[in-house]
Protein backbone atom coordinates (compact mmCIF):
# COMPACT_ATOMS: atom_id res chain seq x y z
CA UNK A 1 0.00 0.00 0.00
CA UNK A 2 2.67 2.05 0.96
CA UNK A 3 4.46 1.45 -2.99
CA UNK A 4 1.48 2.28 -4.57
CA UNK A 5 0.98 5.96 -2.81
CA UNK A 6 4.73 7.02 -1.88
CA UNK A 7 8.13 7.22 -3.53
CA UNK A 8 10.03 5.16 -1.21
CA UNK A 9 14.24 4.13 -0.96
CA UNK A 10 15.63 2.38 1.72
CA UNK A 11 19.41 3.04 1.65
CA UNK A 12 22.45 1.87 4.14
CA UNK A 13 24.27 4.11 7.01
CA UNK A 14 26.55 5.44 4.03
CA UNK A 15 23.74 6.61 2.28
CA UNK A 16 23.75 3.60 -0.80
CA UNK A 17 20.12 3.00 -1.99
CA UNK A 18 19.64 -0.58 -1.32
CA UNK A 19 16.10 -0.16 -2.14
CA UNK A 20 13.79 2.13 -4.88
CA UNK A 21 10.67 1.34 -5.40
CA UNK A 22 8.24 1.42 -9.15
CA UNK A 23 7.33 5.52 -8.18
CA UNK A 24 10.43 6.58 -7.26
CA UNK A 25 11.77 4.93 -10.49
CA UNK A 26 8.97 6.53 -12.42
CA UNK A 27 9.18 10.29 -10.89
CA UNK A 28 13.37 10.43 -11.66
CA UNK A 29 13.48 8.64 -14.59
CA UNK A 30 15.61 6.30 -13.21
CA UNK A 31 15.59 2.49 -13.60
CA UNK A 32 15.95 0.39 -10.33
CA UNK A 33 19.32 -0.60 -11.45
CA UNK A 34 20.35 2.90 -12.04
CA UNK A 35 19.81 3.78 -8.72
CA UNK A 36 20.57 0.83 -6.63
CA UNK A 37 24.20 1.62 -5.32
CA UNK A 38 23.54 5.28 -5.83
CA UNK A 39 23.23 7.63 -3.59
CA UNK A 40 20.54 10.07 -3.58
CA UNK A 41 22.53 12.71 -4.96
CA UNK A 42 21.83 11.09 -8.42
CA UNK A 43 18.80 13.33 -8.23
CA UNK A 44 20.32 16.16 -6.56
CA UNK A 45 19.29 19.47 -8.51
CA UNK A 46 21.53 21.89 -6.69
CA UNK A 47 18.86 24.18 -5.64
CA UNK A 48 19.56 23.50 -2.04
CA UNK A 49 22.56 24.53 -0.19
CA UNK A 50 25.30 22.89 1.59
CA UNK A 51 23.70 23.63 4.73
CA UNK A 52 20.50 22.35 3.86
CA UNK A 53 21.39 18.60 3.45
CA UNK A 54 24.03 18.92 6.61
CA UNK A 55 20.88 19.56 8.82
CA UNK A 56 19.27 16.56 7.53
CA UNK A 57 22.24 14.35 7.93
CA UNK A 58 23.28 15.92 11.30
CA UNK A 59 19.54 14.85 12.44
CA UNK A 60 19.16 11.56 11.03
CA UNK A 61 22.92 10.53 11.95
CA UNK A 62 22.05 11.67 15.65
CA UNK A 63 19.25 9.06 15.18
CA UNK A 64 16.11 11.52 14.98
CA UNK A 65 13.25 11.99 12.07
CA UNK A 66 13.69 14.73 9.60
CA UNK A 67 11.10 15.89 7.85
CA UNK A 68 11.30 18.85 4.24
CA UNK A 69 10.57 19.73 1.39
CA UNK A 70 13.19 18.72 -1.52
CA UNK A 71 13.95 20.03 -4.92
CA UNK A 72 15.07 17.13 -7.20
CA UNK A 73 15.96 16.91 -10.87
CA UNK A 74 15.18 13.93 -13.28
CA UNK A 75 16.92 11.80 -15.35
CA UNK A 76 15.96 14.13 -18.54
CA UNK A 77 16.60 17.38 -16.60
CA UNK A 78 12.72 18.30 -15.14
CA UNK A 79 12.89 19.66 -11.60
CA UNK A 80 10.35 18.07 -9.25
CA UNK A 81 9.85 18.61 -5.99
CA UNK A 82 8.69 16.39 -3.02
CA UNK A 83 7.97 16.20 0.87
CA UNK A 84 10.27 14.19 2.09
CA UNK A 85 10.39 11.81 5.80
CA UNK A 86 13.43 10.42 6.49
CA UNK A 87 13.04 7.56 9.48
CA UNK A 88 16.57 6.25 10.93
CA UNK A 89 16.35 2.61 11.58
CA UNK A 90 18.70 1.88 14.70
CA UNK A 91 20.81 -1.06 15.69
CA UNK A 92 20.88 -2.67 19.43
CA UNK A 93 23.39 0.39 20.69
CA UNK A 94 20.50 2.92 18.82
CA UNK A 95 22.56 4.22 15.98
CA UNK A 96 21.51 3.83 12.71
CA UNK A 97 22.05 1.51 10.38
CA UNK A 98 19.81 2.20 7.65
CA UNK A 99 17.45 4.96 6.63
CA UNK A 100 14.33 4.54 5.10
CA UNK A 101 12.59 7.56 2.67
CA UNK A 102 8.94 8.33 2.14
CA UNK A 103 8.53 11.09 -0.39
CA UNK A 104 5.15 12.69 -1.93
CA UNK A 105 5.08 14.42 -5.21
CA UNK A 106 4.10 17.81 -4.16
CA UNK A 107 5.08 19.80 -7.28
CA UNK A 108 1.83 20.40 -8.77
CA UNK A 109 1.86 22.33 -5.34
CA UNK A 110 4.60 23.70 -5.14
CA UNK A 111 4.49 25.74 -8.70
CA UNK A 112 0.85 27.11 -7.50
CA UNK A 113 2.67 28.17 -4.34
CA UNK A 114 5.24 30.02 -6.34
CA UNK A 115 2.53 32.19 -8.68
CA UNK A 116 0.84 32.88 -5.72
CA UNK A 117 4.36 34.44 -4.67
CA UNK A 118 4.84 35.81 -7.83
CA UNK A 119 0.95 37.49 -8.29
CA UNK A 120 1.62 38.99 -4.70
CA UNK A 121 4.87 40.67 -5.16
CA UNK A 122 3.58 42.17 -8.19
CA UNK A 123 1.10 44.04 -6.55
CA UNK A 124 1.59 48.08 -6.19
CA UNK A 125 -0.01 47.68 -2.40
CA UNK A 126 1.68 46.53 0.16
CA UNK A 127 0.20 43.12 1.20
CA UNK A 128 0.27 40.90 4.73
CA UNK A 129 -1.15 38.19 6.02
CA UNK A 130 -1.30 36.68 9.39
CA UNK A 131 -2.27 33.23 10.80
CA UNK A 132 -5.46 32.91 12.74
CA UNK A 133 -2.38 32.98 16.19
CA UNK A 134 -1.64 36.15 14.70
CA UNK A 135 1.95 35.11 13.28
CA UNK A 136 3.33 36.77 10.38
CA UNK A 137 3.13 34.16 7.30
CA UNK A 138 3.93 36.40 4.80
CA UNK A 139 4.22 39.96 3.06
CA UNK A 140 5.50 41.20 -0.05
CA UNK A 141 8.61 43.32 -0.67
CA UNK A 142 6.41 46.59 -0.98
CA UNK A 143 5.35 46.44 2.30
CA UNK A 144 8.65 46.02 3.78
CA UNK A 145 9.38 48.96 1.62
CA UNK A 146 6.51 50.55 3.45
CA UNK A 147 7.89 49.71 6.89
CA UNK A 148 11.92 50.49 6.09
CA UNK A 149 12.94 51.70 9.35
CA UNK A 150 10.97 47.89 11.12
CA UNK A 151 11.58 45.86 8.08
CA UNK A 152 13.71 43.65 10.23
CA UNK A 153 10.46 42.64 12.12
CA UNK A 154 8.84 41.40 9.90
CA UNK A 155 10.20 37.50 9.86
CA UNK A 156 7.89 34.90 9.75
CA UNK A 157 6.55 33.30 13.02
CA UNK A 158 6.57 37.14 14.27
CA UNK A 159 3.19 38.15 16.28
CA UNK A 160 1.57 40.91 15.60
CA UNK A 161 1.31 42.88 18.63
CA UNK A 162 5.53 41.71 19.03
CA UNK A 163 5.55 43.71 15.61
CA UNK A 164 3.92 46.80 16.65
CA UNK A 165 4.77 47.27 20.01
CA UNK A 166 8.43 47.40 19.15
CA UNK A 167 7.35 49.69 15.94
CA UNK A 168 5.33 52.24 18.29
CA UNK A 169 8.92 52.06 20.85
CA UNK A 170 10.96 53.10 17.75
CA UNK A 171 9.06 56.08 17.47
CA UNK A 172 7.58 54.82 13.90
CA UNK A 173 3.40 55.86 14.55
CA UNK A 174 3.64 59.79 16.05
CA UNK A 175 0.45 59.19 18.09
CA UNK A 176 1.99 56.36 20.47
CA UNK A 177 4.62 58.43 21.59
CA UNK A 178 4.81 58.78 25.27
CA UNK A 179 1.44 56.16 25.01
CA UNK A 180 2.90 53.12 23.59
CA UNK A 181 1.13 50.85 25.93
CA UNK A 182 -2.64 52.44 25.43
CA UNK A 183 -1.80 52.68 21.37
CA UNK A 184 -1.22 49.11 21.45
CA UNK A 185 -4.08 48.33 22.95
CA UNK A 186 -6.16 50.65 20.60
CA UNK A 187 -4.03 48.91 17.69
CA UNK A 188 -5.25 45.43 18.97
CA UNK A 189 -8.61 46.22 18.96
CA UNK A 190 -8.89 47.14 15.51
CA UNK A 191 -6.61 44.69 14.42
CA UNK A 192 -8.74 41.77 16.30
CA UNK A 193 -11.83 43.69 14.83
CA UNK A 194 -10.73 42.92 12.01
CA UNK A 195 -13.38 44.35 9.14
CA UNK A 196 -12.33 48.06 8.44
CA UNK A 197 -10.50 50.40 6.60
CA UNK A 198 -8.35 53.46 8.20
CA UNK A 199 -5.17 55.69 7.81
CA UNK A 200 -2.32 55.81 9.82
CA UNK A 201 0.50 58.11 10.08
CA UNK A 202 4.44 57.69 10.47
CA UNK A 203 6.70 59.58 12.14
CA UNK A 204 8.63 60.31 8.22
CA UNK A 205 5.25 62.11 7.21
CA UNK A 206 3.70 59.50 4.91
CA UNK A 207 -0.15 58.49 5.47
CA UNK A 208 -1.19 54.56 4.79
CA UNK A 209 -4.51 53.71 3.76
CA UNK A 210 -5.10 50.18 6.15
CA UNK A 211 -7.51 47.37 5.26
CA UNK A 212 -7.47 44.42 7.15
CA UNK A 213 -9.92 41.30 6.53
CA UNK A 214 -10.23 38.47 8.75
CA UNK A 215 -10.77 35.04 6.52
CA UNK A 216 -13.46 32.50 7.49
CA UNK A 217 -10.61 30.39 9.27
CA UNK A 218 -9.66 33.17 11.29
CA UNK A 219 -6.05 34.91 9.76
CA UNK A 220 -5.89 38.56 8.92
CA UNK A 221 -5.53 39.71 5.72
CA UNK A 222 -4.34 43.23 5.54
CA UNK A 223 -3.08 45.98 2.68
CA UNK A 224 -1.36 49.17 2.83
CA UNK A 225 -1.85 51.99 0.39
């Protein structure tokens, strides 16, 4: 069951596929021969760094899960790109011996992900969007532009109140100075309200036109104009 839905390999504590099954054949172009003996970076695309694949061997060597997503290339040159689990199977002392792969075609995905990225950095707004635990996901380049002088706040995983808080104690929004605890608090409001459109001020002069949406699963959507 597992064959027919996953691209699986099983390969030895050197890294030496020992095992490929009919999908993962079918996905690299590969026969089973081909890659028996091989190691994976028969299908290496060099998209990823160095670094990348010495995180996933320093976890699986130290006898943990680890758990991405991959960019491989294909026999005839196609990039493809798959979720990849990599389970360390462990000997009587508990290192590893062998590692087994279960991969999942995600590039259909991936590639809808990426014109998503594309439409929204193409837009003349500024755009943002946080998760329904108020964490930054994502926003475009033009409304980091936007936000120059607390650009370097806005990482993913960052809350929103983190955000503005330390934007109000920068002296960014004119109106919080000497407030900064009571803006906040009006800030959260709205921003939990989420269903309105108003302007704010900086402290350089410039005026933003703010929307912010809440979706029906509970993240904010919000643009700046």
């Amino acid at each position: 069951a597992l064959d027919q839905h996953a691209i699986v390999s099983i390969t030895d504590d050197q890294g030496r596929i020992t095992y490929a099954n009919e999908r993962f054949g079918t996905i690299s172009g590969y026969t089973r021969d081909e890659l028996l003996g091989q190691k994976h970076s028969i299908v290496n695309s060099g998209y990823h760094p160095a670094t990348f694949w010495s995180d996933m061997w320093r976890t699986i060597t130290a006898s943990a899960v680890w758990q991405g997503e991959v960019c491989n290339r294909s026999k005839d040159g196609r990039l493809y790109w798959v979720a990849s689990t990599i389970v360390p199977f462990l000997d009587e002392n508990g290192l590893p011996y062998k590692y087994i792969a279960i991969r999942t075609d995600i590039t259909q995905l991936h590639d809808m992900r990426e014109q998503m990225d594309t439409a929204i950095e193409a837009l003349d707004e500024g755009f943002v969007l946080f998760d329904q635990d108020d964490r930054l996901v994502q926003c475009n380049q033009r409304y980091k532009t936007f936000y120059r002088d607390t650009a370097d706040l806005l990482v993913p995983g960052a809350y929103f109140e983190e955000i503005i808080r330390a934007s109000a104690q920068r002296g960014q929004y004119p109106e919080a100075v000497g407030r900064i605890e009571e803006w906040v608090a009006m800030r959260m409001h709205q921003h939990r309200h989420a269903d309105t459109v108003f302007e704010k001020k900086l402290a350089d002069g410039r005026c933003f036109r703010v929307t912010e949406r809440r979706t029906s699963r509970g993240a904010t959507v919000g643009f700046r104009v």
